[in-house]
PDB file of N, CA and C in Angstrom:
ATOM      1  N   UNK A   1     167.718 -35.437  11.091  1.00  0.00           N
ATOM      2  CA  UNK A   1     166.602 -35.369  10.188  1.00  0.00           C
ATOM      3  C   UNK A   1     166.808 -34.243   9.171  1.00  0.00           C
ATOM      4  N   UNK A   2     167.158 -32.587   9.478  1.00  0.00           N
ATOM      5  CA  UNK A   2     167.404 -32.182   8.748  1.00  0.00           C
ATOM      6  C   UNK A   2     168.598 -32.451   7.738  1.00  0.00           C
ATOM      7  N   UNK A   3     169.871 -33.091   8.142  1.00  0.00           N
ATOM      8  CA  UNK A   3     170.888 -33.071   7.278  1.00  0.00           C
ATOM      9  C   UNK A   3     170.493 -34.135   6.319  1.00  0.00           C
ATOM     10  N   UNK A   4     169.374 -35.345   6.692  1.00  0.00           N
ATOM     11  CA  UNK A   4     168.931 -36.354   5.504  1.00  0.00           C
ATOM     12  C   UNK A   4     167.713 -35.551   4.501  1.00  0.00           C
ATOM     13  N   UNK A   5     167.174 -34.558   4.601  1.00  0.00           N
ATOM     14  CA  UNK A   5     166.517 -34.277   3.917  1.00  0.00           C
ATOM     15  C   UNK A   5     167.075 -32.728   3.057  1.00  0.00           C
ATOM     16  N   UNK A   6     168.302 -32.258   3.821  1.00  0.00           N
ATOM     17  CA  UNK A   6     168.942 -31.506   2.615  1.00  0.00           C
ATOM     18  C   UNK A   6     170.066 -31.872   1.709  1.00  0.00           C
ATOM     19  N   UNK A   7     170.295 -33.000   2.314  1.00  0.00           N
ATOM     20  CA  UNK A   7     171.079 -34.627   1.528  1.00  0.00           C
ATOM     21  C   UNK A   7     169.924 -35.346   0.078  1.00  0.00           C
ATOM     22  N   UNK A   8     169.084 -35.188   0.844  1.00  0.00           N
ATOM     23  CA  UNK A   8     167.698 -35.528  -0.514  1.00  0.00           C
ATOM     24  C   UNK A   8     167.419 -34.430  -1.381  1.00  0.00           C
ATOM     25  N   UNK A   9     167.479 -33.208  -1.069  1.00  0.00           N
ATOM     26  CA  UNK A   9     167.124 -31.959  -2.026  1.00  0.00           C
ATOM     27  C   UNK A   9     168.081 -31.571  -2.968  1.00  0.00           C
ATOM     28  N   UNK A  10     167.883 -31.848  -4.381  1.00  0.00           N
ATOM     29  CA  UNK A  10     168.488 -31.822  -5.576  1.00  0.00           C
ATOM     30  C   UNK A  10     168.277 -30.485  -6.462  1.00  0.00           C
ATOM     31  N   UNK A  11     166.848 -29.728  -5.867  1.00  0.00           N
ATOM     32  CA  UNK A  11     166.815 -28.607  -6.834  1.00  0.00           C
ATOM     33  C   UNK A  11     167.484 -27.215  -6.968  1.00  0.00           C
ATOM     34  N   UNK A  12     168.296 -27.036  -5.665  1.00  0.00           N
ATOM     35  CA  UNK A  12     169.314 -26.169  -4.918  1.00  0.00           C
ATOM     36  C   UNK A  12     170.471 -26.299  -4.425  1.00  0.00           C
ATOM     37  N   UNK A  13     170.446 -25.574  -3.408  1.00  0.00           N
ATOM     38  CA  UNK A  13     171.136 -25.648  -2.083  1.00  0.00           C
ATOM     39  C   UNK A  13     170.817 -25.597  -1.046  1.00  0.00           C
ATOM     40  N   UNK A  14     171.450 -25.730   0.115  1.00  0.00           N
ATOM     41  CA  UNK A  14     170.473 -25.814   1.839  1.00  0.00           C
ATOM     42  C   UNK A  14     172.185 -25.251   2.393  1.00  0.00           C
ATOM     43  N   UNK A  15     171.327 -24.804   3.453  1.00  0.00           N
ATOM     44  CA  UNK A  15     171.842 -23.924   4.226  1.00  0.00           C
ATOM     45  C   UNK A  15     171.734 -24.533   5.901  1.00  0.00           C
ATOM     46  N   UNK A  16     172.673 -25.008   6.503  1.00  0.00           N
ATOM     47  CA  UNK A  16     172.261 -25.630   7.503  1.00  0.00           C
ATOM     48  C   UNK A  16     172.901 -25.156   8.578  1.00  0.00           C
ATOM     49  N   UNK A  17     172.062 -24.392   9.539  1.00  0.00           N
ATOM     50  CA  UNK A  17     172.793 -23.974  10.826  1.00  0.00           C
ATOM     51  C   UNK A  17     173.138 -24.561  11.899  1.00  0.00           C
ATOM     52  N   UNK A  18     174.036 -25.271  12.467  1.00  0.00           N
ATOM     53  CA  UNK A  18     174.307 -26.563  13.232  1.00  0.00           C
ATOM     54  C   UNK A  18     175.111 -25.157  14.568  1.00  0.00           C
ATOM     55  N   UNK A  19     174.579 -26.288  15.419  1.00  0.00           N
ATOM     56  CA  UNK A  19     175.413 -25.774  16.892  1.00  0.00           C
ATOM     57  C   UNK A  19     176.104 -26.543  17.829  1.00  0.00           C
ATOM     58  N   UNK A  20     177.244 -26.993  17.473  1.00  0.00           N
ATOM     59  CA  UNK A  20     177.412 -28.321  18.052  1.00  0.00           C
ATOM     60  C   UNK A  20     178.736 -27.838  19.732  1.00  0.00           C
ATOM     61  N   UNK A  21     178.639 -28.569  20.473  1.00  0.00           N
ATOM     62  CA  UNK A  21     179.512 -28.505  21.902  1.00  0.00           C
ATOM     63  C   UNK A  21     180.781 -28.763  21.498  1.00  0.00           C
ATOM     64  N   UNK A  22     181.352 -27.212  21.489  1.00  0.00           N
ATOM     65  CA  UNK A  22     182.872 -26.832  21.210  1.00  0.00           C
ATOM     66  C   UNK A  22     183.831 -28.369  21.738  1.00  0.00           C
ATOM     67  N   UNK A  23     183.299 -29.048  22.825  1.00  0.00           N
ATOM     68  CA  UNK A  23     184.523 -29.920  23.735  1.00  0.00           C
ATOM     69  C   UNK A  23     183.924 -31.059  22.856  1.00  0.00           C
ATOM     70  N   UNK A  24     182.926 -31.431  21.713  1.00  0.00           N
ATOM     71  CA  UNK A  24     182.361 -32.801  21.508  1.00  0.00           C
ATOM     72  C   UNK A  24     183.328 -33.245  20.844  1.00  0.00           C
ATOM     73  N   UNK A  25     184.261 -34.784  20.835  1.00  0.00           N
ATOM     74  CA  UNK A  25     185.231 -35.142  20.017  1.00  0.00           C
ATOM     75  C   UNK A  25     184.344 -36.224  19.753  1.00  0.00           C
ATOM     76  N   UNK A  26     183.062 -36.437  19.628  1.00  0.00           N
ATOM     77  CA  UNK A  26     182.488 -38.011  19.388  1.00  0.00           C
ATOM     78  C   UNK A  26     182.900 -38.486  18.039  1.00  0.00           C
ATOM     79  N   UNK A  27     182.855 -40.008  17.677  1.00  0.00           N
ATOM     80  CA  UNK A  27     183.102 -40.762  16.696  1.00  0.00           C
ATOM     81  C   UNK A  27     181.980 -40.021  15.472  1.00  0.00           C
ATOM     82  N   UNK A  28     180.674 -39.619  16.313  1.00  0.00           N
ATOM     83  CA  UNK A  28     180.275 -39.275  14.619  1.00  0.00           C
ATOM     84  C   UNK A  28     180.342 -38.239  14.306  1.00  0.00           C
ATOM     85  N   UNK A  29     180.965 -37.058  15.268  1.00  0.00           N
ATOM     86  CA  UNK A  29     181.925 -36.385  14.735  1.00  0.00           C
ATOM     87  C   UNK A  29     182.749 -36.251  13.836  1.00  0.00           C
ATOM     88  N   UNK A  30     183.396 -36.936  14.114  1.00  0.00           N
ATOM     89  CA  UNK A  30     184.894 -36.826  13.875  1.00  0.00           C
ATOM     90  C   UNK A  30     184.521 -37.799  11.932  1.00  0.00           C
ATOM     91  N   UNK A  31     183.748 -38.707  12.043  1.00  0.00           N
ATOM     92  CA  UNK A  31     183.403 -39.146  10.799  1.00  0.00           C
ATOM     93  C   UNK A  31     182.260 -37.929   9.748  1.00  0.00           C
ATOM     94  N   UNK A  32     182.047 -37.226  10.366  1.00  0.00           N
ATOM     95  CA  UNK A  32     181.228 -35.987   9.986  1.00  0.00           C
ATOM     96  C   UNK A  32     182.261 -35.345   9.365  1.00  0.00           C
ATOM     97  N   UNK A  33     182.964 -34.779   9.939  1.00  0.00           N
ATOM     98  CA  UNK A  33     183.845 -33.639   9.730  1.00  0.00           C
ATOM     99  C   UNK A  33     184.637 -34.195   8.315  1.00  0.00           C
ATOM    100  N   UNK A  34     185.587 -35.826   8.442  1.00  0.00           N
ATOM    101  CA  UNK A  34     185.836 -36.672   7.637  1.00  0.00           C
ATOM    102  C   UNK A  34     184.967 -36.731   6.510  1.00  0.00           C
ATOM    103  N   UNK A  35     184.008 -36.608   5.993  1.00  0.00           N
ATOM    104  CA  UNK A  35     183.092 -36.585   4.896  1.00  0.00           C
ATOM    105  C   UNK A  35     183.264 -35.021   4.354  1.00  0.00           C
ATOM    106  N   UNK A  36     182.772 -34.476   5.051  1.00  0.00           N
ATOM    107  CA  UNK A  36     182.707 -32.722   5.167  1.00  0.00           C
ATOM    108  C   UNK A  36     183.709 -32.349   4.326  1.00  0.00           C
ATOM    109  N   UNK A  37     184.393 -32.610   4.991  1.00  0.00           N
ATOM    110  CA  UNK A  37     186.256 -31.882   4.468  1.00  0.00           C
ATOM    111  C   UNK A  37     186.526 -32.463   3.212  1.00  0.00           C
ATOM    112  N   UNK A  38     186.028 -33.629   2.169  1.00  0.00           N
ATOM    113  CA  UNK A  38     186.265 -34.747   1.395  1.00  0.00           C
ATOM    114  C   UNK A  38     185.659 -33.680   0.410  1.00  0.00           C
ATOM    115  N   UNK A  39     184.189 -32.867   0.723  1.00  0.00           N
ATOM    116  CA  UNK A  39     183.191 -32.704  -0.468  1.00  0.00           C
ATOM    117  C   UNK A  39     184.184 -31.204  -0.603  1.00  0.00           C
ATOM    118  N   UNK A  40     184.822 -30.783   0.170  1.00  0.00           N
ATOM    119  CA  UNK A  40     185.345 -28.500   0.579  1.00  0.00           C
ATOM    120  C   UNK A  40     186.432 -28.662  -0.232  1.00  0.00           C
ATOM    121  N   UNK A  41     187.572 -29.769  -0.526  1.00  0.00           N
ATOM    122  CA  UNK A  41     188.678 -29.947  -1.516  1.00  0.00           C
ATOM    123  C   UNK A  41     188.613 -29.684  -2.714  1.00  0.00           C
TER     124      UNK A  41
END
């Protein structure tokens, strides 16, 4: 919920503090990170 609504906020920036389980290799992971890394290039 938060990452769709600082995905919607156009008048700034957002700041998002995530805490995710060092061992998690899940698929939407791993497609997370895949997006992530696309926008940091």
């Amino acid at each position: 919920m938060a990452l769709e609504a600082a995905n919607q906020y156009s008048d700034g920036f957002c700041i998002l503090d995530v805490h995710l389980d060092p061992n998690d290799g899940s698929a939407a992971l791993k497609r997370l990170t895949d997006v992530l890394g696309k926008r940091v290039r």
